[in-house]
C-alpha atoms as a PDB file:
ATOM      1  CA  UNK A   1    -159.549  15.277 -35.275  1.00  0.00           C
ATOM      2  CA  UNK A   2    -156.428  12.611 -34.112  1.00  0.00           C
ATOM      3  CA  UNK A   3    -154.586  14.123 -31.925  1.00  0.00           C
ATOM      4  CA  UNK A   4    -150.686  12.909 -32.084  1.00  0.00           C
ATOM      5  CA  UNK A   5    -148.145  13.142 -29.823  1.00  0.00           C
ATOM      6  CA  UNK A   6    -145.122  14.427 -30.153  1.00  0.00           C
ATOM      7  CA  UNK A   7    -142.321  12.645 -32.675  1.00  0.00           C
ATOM      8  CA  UNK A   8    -142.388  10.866 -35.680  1.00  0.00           C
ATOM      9  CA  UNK A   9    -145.435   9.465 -37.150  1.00  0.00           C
ATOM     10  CA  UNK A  10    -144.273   6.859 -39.366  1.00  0.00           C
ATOM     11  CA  UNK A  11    -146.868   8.153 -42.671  1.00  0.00           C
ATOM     12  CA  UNK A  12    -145.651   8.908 -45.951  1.00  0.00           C
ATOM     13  CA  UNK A  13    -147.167  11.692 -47.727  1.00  0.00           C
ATOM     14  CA  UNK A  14    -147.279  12.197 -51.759  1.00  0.00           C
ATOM     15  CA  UNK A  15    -148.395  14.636 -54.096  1.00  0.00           C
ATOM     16  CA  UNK A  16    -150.751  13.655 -56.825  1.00  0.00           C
ATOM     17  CA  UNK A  17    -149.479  14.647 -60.125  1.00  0.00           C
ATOM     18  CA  UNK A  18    -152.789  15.858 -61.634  1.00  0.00           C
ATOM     19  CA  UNK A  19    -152.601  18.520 -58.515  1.00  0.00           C
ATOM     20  CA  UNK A  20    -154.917  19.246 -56.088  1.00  0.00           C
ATOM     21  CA  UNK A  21    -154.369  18.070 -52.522  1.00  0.00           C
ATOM     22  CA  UNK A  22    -151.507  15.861 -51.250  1.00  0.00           C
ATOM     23  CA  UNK A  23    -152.588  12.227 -49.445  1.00  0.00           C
ATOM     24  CA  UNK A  24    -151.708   9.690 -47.239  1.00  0.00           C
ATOM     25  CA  UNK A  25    -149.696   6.756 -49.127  1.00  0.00           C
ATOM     26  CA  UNK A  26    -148.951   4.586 -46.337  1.00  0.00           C
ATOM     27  CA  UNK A  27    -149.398   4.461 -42.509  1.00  0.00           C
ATOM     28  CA  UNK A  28    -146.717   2.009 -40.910  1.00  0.00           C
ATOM     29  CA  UNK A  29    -147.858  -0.153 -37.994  1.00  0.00           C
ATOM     30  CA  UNK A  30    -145.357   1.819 -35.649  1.00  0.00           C
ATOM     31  CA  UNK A  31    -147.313   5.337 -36.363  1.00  0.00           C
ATOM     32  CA  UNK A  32    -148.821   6.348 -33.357  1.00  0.00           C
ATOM     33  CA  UNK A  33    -152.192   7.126 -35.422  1.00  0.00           C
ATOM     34  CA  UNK A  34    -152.381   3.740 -36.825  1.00  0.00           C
ATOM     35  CA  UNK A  35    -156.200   2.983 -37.278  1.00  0.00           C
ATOM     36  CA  UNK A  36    -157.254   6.770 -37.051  1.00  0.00           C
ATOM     37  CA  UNK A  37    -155.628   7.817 -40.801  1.00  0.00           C
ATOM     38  CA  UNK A  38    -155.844   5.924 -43.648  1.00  0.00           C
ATOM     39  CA  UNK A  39    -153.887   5.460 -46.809  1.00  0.00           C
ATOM     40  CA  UNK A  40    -155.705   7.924 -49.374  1.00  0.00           C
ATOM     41  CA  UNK A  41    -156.715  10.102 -46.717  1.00  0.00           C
ATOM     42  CA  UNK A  42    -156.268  13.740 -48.211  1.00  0.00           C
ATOM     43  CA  UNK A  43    -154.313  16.111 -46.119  1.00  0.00           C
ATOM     44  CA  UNK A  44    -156.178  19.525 -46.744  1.00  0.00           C
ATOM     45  CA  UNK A  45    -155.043  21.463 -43.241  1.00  0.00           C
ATOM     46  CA  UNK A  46    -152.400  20.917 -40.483  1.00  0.00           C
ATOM     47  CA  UNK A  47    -153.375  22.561 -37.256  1.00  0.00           C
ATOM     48  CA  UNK A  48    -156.590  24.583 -38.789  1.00  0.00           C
ATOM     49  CA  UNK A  49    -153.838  25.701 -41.665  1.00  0.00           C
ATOM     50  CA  UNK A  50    -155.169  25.351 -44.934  1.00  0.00           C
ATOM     51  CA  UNK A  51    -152.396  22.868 -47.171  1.00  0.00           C
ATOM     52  CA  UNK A  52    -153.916  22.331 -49.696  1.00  0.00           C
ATOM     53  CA  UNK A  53    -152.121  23.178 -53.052  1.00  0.00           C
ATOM     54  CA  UNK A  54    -148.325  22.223 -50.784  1.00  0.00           C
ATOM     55  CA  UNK A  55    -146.622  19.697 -51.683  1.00  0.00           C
ATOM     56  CA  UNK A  56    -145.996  16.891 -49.974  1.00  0.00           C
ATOM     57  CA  UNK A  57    -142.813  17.864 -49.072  1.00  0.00           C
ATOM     58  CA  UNK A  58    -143.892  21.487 -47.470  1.00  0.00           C
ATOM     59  CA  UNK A  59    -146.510  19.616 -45.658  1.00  0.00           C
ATOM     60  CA  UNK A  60    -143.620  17.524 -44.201  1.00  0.00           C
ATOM     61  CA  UNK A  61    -141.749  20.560 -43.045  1.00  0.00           C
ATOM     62  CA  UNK A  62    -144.463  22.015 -41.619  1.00  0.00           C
ATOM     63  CA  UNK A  63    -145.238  18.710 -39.566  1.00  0.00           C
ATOM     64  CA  UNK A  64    -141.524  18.370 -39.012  1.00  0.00           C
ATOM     65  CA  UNK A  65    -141.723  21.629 -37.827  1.00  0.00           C
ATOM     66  CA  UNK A  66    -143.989  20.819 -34.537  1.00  0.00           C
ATOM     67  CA  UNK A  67    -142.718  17.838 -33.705  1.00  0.00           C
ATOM     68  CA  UNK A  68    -141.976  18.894 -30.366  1.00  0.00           C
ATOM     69  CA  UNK A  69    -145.715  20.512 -29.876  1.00  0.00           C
ATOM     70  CA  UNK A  70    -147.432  18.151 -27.346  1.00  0.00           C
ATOM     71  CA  UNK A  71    -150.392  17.579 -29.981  1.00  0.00           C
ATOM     72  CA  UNK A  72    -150.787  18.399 -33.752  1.00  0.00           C
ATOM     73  CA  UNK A  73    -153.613  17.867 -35.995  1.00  0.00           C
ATOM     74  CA  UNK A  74    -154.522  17.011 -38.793  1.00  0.00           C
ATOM     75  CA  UNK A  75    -157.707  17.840 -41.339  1.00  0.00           C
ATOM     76  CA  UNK A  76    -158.379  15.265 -44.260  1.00  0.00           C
ATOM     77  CA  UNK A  77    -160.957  14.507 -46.712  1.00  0.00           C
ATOM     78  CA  UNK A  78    -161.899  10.717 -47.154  1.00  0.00           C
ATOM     79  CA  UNK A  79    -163.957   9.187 -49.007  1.00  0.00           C
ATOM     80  CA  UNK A  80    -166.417   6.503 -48.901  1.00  0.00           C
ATOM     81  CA  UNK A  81    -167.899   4.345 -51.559  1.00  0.00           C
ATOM     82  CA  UNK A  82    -167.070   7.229 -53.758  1.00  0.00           C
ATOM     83  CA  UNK A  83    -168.508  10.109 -51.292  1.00  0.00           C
ATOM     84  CA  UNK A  84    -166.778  12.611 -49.511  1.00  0.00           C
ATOM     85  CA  UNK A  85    -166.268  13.460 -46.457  1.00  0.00           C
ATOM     86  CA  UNK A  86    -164.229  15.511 -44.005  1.00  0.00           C
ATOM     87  CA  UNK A  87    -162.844  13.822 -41.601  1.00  0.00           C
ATOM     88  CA  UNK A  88    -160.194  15.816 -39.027  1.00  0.00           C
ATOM     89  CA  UNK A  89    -156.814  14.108 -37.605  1.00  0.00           C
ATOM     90  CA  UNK A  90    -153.710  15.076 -36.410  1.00  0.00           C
ATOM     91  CA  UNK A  91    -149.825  14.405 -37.372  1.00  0.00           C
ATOM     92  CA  UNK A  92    -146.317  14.975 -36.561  1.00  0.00           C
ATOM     93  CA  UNK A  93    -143.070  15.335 -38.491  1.00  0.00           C
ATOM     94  CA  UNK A  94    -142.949  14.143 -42.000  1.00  0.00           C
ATOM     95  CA  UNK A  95    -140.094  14.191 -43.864  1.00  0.00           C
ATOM     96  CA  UNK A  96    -140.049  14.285 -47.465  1.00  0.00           C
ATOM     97  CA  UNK A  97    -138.584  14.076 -51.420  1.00  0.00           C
ATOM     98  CA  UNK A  98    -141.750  13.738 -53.520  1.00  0.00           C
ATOM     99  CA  UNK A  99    -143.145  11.595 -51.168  1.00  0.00           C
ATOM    100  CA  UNK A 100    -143.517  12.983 -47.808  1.00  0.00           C
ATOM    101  CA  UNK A 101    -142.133  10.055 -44.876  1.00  0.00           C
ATOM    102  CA  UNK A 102    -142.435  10.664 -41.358  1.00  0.00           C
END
């Protein structure tokens, strides 16, 4: 898990168009979580609630949402060298169109 504090985290969120779970597109080196989510991180719960068929954008309300919760996290599935894992973090408000921007 990353915990986050509260505010913005500077991540954009998109939604694949084949479906299946939305992921991290870009972490800007102002996000608070810098280092501890990665671009192509999958975002599959947001404070042990399951997200996984939302869009991008619901995922950003939701975040958006508890932006004023002193700590918010996070569940993604990475994967390395073609094997996945899970991997827990937290995030914050994320606001969206397709894409999901915090």
């Amino acid at each position: 898990d990353v915990i986050a504090p509260p505010g913005r985290l500077h991540i954009v969120v998109d939604t694949p168009s084949s479906g299946g779970p939305a992921y991290v597109l870009k972490i800007k080196d102002t996000s608070p979580i810098v280092g501890r989510i990665r671009s192509g991180d999958k975002v599959v719960a947001v404070d042990d609630e399951d997200v996984w068929g939302m869009a991008a954008v619901d995922i950003g309300a939701l975040l958006g949402s508890r932006a004023v919760y002193p700590e918010r996290k996070i569940t993604v599935l990475r994967e390395f060298g073609g094997v996945k894992y899970d991997d827990e973090r937290t995030g914050g408000p994320i606001k969206t169109s397709r894409s999901a921007r915090q």
